[in-house]
N, C-alpha and C. Protein backbone atom coordinates (compact mmCIF):
# COMPACT_ATOMS: atom_id res chain seq x y z
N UNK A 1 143.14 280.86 222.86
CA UNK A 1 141.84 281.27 222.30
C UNK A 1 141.20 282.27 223.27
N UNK A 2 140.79 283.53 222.96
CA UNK A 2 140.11 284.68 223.40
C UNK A 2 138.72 283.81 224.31
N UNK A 3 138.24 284.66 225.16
CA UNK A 3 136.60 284.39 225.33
C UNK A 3 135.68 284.53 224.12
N UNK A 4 136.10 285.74 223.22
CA UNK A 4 135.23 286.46 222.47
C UNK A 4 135.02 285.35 221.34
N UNK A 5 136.28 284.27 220.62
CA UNK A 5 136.24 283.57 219.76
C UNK A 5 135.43 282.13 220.21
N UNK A 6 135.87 281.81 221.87
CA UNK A 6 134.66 280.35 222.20
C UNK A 6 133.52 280.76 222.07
N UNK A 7 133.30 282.08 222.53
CA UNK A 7 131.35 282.86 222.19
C UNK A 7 131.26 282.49 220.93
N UNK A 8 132.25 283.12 219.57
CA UNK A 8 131.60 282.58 218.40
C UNK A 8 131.43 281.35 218.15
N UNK A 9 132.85 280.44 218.28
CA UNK A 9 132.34 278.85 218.14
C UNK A 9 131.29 278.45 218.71
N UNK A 10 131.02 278.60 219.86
CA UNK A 10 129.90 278.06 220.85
C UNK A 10 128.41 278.81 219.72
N UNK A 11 128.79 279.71 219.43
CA UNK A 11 127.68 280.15 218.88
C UNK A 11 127.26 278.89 217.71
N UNK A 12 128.40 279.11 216.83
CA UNK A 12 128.12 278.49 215.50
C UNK A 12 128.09 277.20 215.53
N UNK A 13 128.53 276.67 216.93
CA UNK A 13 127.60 275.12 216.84
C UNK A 13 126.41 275.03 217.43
N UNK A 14 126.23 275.85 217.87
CA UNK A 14 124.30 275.92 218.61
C UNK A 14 123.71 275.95 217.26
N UNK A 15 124.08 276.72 216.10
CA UNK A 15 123.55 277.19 215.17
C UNK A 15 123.09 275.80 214.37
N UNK A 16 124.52 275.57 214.50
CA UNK A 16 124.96 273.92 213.33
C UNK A 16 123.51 273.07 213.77
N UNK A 17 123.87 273.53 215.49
CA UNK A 17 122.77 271.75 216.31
C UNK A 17 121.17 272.49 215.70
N UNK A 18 120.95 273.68 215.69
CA UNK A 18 119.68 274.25 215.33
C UNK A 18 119.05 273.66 214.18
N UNK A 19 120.38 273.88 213.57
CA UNK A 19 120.01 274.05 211.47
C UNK A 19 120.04 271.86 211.08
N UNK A 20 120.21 271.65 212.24
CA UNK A 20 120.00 269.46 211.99
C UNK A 20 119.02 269.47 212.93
N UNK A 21 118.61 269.94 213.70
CA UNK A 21 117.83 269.47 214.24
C UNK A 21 116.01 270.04 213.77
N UNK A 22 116.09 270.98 212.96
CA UNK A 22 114.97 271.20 212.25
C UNK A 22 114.79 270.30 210.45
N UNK A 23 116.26 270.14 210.14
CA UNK A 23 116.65 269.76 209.40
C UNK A 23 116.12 267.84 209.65
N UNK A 24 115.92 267.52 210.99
CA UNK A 24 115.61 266.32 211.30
C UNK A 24 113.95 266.24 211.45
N UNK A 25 113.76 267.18 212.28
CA UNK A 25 112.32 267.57 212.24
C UNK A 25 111.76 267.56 210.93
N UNK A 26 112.21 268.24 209.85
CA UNK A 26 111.74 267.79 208.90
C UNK A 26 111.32 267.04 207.90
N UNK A 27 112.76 265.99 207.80
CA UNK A 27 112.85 264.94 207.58
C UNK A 27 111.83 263.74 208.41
N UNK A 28 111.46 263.87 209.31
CA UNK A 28 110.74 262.74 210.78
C UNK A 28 109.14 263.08 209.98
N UNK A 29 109.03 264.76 209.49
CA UNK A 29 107.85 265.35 208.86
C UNK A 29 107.50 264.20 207.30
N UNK A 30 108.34 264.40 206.69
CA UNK A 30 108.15 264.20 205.48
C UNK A 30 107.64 262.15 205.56
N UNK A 31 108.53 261.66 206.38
CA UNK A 31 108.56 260.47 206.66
C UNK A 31 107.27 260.32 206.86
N UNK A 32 106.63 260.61 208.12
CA UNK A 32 105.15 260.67 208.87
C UNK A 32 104.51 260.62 207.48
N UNK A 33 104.74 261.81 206.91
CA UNK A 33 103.39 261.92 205.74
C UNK A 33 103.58 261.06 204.87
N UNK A 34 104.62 260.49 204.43
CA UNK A 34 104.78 259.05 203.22
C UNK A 34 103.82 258.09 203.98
N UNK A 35 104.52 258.19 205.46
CA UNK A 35 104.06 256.74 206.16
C UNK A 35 102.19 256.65 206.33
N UNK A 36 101.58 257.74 206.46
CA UNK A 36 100.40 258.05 206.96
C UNK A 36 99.60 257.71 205.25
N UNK A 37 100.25 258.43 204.24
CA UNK A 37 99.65 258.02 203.48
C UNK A 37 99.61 257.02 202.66
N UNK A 38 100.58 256.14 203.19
CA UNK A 38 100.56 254.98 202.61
C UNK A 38 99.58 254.34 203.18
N UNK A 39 99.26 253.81 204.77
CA UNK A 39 98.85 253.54 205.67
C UNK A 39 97.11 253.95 205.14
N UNK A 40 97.26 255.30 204.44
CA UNK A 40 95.46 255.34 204.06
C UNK A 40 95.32 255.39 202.76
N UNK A 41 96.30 254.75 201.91
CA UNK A 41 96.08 253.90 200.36
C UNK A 41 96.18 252.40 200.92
N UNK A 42 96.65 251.89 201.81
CA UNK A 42 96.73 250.48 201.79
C UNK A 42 95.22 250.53 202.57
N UNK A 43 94.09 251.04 203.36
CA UNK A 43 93.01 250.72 203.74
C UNK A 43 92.11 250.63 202.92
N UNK A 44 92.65 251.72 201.76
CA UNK A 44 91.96 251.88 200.67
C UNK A 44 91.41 250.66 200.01
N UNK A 45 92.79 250.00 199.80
CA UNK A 45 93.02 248.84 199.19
C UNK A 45 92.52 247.54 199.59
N UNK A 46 92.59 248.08 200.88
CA UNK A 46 91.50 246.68 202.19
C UNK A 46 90.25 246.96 201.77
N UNK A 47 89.91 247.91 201.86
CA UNK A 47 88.25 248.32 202.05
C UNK A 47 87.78 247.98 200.56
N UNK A 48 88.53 248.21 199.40
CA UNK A 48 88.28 247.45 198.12
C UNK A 48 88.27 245.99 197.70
N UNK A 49 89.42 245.27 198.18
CA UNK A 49 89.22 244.25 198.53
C UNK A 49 88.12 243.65 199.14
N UNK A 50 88.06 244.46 200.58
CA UNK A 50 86.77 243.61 200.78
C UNK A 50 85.27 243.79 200.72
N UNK A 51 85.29 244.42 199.63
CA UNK A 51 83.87 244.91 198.48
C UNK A 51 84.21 244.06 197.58
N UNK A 52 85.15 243.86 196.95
CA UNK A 52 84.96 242.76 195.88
C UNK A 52 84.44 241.26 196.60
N UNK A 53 85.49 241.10 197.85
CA UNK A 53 85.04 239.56 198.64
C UNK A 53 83.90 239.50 198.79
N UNK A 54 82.76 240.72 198.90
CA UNK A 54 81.77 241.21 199.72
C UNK A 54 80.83 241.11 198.28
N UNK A 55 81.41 241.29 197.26
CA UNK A 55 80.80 241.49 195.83
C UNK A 55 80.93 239.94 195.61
N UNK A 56 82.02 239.38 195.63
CA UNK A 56 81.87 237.51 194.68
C UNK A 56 81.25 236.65 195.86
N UNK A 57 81.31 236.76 197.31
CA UNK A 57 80.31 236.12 198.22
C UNK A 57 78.85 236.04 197.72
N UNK A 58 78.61 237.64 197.36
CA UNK A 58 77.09 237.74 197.18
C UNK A 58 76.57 237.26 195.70
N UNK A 59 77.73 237.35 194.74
CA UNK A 59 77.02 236.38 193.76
C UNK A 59 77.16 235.33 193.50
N UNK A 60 78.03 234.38 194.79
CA UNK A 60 78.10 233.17 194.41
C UNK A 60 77.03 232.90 195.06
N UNK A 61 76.24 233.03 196.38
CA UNK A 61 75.53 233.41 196.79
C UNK A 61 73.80 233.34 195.82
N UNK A 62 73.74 233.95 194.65
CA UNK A 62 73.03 234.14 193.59
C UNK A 62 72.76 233.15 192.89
N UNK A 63 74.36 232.66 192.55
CA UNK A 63 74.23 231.58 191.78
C UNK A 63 73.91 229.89 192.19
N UNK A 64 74.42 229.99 193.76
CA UNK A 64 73.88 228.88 194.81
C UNK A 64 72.20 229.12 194.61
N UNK A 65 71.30 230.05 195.14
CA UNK A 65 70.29 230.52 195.13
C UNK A 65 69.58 230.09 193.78
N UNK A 66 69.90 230.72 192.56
CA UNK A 66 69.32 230.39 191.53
C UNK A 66 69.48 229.03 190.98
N UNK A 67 70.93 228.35 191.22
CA UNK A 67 70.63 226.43 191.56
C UNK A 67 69.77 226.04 191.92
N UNK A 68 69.34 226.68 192.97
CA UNK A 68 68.21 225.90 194.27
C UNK A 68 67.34 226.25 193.52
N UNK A 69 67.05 227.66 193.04
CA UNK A 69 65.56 227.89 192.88
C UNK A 69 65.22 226.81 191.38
N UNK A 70 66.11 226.92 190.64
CA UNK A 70 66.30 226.10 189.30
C UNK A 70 64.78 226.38 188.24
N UNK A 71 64.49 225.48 187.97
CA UNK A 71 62.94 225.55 187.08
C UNK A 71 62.11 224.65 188.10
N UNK A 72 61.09 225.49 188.41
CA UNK A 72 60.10 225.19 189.05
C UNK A 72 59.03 225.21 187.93
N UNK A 73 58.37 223.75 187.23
CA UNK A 73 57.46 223.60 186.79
C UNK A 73 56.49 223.00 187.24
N UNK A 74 55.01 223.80 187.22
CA UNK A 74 53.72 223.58 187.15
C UNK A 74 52.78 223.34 185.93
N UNK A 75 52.31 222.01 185.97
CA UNK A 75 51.14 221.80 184.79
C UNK A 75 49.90 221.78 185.28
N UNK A 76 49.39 221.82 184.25
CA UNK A 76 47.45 221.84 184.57
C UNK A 76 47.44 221.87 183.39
N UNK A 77 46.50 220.40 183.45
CA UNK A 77 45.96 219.33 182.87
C UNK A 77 43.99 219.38 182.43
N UNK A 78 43.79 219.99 181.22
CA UNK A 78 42.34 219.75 181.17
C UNK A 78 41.86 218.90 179.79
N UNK A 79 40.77 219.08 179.88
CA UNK A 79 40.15 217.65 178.94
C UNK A 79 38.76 218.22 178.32
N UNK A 80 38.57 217.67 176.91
CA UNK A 80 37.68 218.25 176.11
C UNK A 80 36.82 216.62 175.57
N UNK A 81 36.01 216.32 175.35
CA UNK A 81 35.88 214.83 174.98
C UNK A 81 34.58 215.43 173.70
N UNK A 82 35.30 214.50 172.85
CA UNK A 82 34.43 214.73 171.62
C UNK A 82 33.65 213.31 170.84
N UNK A 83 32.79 213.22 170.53
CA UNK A 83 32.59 212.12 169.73
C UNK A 83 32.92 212.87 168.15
N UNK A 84 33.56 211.56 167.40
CA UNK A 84 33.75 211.98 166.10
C UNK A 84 32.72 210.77 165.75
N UNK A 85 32.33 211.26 163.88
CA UNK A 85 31.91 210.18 163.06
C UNK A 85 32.68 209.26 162.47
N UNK A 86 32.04 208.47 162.19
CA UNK A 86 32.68 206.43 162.16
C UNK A 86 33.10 206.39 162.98
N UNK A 87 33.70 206.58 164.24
CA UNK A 87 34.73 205.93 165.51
C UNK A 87 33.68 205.40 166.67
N UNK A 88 33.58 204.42 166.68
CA UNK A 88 32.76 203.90 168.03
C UNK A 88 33.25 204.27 169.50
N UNK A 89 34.57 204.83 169.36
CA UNK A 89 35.07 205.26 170.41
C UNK A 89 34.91 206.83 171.09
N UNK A 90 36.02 207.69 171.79
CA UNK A 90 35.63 208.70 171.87
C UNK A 90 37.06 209.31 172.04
N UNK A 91 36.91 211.08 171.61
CA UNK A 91 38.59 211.69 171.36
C UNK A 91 38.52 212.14 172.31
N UNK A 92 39.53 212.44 173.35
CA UNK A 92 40.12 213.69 174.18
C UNK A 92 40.62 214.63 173.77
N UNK A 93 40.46 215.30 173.55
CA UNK A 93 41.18 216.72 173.20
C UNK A 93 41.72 217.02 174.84
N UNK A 94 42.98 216.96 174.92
CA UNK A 94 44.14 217.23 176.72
C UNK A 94 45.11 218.69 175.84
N UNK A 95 44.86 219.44 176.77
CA UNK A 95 45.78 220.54 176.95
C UNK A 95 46.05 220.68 178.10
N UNK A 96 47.52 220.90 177.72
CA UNK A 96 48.57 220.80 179.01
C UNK A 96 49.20 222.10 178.96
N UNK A 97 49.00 222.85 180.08
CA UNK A 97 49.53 224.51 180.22
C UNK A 97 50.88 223.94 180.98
N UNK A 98 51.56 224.69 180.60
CA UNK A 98 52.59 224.25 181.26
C UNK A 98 53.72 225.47 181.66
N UNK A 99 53.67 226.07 183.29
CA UNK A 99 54.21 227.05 183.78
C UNK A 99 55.77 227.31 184.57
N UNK A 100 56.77 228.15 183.67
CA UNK A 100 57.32 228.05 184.80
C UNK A 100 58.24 229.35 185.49
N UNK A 101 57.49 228.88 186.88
CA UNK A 101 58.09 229.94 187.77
C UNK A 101 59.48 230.12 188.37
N UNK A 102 60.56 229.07 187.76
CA UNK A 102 61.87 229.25 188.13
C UNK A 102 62.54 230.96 187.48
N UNK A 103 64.26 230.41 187.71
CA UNK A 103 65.04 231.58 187.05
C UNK A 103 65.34 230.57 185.43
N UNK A 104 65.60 229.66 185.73
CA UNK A 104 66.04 229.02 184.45
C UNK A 104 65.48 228.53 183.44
N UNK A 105 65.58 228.64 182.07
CA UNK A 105 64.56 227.87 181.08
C UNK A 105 64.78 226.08 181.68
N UNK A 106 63.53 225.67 181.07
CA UNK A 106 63.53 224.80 181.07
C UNK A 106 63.35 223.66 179.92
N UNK A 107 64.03 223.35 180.09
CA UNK A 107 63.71 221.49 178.49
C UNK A 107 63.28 220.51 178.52
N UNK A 108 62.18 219.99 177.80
CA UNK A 108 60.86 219.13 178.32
C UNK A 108 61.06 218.19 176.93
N UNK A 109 62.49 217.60 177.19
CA UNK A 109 62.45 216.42 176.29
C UNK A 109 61.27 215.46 175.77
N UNK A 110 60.59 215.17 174.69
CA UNK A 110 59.83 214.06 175.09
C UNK A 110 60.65 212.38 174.39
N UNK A 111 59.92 211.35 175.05
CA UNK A 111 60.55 209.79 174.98
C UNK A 111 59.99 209.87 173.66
N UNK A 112 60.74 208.62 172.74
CA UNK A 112 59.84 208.41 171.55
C UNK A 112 58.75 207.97 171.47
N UNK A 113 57.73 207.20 172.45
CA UNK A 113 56.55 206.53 172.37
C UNK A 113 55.81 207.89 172.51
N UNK A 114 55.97 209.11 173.05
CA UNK A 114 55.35 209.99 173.69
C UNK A 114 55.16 210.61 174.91
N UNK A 115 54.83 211.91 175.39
CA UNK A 115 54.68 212.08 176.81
C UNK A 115 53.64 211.70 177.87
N UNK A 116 52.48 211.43 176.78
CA UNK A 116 51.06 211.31 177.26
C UNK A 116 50.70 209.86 177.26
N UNK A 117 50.56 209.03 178.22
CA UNK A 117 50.07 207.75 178.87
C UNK A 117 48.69 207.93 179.46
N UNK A 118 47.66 207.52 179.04
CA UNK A 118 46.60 207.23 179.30
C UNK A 118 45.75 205.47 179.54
N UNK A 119 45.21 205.47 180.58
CA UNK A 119 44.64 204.16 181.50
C UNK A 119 43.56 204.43 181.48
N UNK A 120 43.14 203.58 181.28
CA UNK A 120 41.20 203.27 181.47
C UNK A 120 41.53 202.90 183.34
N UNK A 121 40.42 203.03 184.00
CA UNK A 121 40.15 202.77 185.32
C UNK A 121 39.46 202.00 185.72
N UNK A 122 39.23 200.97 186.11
CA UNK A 122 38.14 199.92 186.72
C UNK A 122 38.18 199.72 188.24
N UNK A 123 36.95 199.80 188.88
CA UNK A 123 37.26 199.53 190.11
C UNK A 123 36.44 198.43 190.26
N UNK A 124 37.38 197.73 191.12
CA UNK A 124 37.26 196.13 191.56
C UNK A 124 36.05 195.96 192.36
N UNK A 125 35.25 195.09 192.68
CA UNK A 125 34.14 195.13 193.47
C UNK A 125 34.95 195.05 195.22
N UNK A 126 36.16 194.82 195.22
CA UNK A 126 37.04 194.97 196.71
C UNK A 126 36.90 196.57 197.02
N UNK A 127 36.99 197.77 195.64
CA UNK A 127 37.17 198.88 195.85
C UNK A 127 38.76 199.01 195.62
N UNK A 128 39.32 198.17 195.14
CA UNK A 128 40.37 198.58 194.35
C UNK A 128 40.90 198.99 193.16
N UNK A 129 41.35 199.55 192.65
CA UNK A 129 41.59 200.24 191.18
C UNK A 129 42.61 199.33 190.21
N UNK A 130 41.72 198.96 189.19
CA UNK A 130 42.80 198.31 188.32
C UNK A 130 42.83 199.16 187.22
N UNK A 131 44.63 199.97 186.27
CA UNK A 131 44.89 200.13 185.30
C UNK A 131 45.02 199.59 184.65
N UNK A 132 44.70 200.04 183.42
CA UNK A 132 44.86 199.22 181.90
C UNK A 132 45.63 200.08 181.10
N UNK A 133 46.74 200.66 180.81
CA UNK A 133 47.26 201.30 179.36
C UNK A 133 46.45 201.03 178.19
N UNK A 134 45.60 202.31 177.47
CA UNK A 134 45.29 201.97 176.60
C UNK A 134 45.66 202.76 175.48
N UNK A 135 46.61 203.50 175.58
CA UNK A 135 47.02 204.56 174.67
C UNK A 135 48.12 205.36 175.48
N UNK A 136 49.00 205.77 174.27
CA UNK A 136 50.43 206.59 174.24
C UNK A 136 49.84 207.74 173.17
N UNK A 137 50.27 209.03 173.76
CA UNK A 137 50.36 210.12 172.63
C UNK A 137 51.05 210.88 172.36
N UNK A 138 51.33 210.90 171.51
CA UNK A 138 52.56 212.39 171.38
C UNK A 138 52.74 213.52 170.77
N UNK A 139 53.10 214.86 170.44
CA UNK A 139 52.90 216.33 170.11
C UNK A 139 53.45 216.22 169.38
N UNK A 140 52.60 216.43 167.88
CA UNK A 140 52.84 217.02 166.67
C UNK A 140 53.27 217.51 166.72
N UNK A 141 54.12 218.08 165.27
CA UNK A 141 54.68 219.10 165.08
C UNK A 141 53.78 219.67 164.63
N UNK A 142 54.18 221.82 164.90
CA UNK A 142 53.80 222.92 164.53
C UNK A 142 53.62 222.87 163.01
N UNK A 143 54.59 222.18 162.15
CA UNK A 143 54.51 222.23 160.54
C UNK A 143 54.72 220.96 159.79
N UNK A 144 54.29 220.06 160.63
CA UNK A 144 54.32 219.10 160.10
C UNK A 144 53.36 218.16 160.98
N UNK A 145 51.49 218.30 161.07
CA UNK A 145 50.74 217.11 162.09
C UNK A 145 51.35 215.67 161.87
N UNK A 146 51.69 215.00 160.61
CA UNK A 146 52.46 213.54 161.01
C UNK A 146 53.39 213.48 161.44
N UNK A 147 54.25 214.50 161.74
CA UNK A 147 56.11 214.27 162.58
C UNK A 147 55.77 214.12 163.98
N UNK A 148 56.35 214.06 164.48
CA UNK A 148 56.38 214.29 166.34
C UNK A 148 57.56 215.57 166.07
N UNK A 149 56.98 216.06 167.46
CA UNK A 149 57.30 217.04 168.22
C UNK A 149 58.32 216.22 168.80
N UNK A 150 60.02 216.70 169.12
CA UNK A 150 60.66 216.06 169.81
C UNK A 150 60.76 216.87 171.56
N UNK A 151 60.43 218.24 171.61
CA UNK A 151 60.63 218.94 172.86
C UNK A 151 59.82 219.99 173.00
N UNK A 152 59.97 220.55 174.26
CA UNK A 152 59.42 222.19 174.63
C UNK A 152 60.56 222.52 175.21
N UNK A 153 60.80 224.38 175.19
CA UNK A 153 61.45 224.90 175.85
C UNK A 153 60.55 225.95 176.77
N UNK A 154 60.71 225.80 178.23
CA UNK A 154 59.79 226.92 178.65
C UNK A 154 60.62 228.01 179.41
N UNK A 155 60.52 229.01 179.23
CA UNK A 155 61.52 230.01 179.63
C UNK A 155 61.16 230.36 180.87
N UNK A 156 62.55 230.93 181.76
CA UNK A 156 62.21 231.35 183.06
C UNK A 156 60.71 232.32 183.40
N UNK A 157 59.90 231.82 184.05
CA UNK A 157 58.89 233.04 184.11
C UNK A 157 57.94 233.32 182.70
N UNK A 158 58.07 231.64 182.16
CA UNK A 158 56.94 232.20 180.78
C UNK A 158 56.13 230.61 181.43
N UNK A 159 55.22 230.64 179.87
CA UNK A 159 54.32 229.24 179.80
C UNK A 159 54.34 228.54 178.17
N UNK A 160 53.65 227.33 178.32
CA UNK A 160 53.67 226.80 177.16
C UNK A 160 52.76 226.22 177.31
N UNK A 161 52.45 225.79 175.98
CA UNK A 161 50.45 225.07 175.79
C UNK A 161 51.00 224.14 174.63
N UNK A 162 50.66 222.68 175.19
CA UNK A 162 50.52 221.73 174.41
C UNK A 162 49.53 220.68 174.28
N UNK A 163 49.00 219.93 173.01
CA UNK A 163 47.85 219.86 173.25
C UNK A 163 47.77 218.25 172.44
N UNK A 164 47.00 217.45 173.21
CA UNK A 164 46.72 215.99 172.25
C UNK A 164 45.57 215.48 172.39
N UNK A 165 45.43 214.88 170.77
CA UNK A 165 44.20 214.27 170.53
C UNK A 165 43.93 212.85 170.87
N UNK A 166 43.63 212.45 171.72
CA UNK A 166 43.69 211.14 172.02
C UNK A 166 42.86 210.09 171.80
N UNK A 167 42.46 209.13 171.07
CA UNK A 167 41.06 207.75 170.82
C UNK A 167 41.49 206.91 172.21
N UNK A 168 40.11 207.34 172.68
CA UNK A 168 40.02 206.19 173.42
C UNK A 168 38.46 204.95 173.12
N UNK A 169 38.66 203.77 173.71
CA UNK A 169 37.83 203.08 173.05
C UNK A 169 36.32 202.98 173.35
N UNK A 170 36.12 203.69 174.50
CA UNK A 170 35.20 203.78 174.96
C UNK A 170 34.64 205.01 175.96
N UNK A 171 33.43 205.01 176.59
CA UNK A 171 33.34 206.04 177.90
C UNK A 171 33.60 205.51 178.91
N UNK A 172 34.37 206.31 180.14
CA UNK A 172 34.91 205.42 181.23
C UNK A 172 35.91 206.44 181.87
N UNK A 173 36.01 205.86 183.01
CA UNK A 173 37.34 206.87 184.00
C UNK A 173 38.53 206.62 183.21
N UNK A 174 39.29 207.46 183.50
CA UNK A 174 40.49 207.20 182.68
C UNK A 174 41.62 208.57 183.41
N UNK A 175 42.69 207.78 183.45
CA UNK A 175 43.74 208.31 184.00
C UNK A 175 45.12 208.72 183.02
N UNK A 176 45.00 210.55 182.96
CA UNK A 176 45.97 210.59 182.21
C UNK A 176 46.97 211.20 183.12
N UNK A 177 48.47 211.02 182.49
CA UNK A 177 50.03 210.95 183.09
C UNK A 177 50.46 211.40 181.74
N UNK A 178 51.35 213.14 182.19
CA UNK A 178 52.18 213.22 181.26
C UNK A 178 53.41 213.05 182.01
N UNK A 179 54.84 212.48 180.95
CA UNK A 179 55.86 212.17 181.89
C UNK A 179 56.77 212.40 181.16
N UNK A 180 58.04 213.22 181.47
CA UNK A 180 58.93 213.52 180.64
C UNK A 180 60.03 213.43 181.54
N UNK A 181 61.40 213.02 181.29
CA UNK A 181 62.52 213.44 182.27
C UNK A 181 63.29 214.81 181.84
N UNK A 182 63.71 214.51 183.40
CA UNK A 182 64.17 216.52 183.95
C UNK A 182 65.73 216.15 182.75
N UNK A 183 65.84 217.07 182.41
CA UNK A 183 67.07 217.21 181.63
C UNK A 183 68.60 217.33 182.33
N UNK A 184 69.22 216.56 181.36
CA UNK A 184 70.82 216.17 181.69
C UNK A 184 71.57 217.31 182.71
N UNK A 185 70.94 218.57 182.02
CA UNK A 185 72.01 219.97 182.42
C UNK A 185 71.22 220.28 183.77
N UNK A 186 70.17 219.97 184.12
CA UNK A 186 69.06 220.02 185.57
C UNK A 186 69.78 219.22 186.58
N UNK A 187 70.05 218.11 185.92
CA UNK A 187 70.48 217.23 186.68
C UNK A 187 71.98 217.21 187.30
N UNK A 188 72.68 218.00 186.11
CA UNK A 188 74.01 218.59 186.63
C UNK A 188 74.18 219.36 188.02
N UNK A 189 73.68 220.42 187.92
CA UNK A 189 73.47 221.36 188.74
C UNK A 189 72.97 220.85 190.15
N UNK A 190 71.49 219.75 189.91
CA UNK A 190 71.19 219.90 191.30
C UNK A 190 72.50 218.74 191.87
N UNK A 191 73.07 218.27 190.91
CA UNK A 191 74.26 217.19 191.88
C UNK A 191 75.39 218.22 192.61
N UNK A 192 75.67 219.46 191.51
CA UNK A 192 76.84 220.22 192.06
C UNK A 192 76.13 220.92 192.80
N UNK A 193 75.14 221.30 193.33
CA UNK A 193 74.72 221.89 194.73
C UNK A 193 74.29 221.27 195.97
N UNK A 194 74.41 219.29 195.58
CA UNK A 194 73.85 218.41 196.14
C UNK A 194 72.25 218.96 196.67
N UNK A 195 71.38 218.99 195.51
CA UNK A 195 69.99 219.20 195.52
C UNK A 195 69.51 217.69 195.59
N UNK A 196 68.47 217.47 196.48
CA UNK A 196 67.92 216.37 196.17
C UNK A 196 66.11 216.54 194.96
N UNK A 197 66.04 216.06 194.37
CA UNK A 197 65.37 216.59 192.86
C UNK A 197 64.68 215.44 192.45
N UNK A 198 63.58 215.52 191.86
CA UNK A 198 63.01 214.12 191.10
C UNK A 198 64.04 213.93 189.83
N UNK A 199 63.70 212.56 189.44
CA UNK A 199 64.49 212.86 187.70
C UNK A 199 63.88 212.95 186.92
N UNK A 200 62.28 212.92 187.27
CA UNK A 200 61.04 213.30 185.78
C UNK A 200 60.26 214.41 186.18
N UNK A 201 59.77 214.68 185.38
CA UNK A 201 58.68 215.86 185.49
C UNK A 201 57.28 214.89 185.26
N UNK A 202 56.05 214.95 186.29
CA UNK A 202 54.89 214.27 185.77
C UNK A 202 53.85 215.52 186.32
N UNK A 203 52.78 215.09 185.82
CA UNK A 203 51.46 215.51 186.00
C UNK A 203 50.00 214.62 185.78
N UNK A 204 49.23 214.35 186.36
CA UNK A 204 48.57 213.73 186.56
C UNK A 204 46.39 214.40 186.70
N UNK A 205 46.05 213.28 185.84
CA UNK A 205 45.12 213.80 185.68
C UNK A 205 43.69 212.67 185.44
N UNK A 206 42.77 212.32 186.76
CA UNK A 206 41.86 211.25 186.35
C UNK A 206 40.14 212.09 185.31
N UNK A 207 39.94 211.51 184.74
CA UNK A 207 39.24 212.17 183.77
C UNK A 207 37.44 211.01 183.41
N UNK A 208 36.43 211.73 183.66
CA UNK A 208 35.45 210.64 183.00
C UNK A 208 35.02 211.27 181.97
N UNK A 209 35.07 210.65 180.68
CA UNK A 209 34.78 210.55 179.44
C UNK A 209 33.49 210.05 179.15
N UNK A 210 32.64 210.83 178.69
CA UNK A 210 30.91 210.69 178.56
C UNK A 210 30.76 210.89 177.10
């Protein structure tokens, strides 16, 4: 073999090692960029992920929250006293506003005797208070005054007005109690959030009748 022919071989494998080794370079290129962009679709995919975790935290979050907050009802209790003719006794006219500031409606079952319990008051010459039950009342119906009313619904953030006529037998202190229990589906909830909760709804109201 000549000098002149190892110059060319020598040449044409420098060439060969040139033409793989850019040929590798490129390949190492193409790799990088699969790898890089996979690497910033899979963060993608993190960072979405954890907006959704970040999204169902915060509304379970909501829904813990709006458990707790549940129906918050407020009544206020007032009194109208009327004498009617023939009755030796005397009527109450009681309206009961009834507010509520929760997220959830609320359902104001009433018992069959009624919601409204009313006591005459006597105080003992000790200065102690003795009750007497002298009347149960309960809410008509809207279209029918002899039916009873079996419920109210009061919606999150509204009110309701209910109203009874009551005989009592005389003038005298008298203590009215409306009392209804908190409803089945109330009662669900505050167990699955372990709420501690009354199980009735009352309101209370001492009244002298003149």
């Amino acid at each position: 073999m000549s000098l002149e022919q190892a110059k060319t071989i020598l040449e044409l494998v420098r060439t060969s090692l040139e033409c793989l080794a850019f040929i590798g370079a490129g390949a190492w290129a193409i790799y990088t960029f699969n790898a890089l962009r996979q690497f910033a679709r899979a963060k993608i995919e993190i960072a979405s992920t954890e907006a959704s975790l970040r999204k169902t935290e915060a509304e379970v979050a909501r829904l813990a929250e709006q458990a707790r907050i549940g129906a918050l009802i407020h009544f206020d209790l007032s009194v109208t006293t009327y004498k009617v003719p023939d009755y030796s006794g005397l009527c109450l006219n009681v309206t009961l506003d009834i507010s509520n500031d929760g997220i959830r409606n609320a359902e104001l079952r009433y018992e069959e005797d009624g919601p409204l319990l009313v006591y005459s008051v006597a105080v003992r010459p000790d200065s102690t208070l003795e009750y007497v039950r002298v009347a149960t009342s309960y809410v008509v119906s809207a279209t029918n005054p002899q039916a009873k009313s079996r419920r109210v619904i009061v919606r999150g953030g509204g009110r309701q007005r209910v109203d009874f006529l009551v005989p009592v037998p005389a003038a005298g202190l008298y203590l009215l109690v409306f009392t209804v229990p908190v409803s089945a589906r109330e009662r669900e909830i505050n167990a699955e959030f372990n709420i501690k909760a009354n199980t009735r709804w009352n309101a209370r109201k001492y009244v002298l009748a003149t």
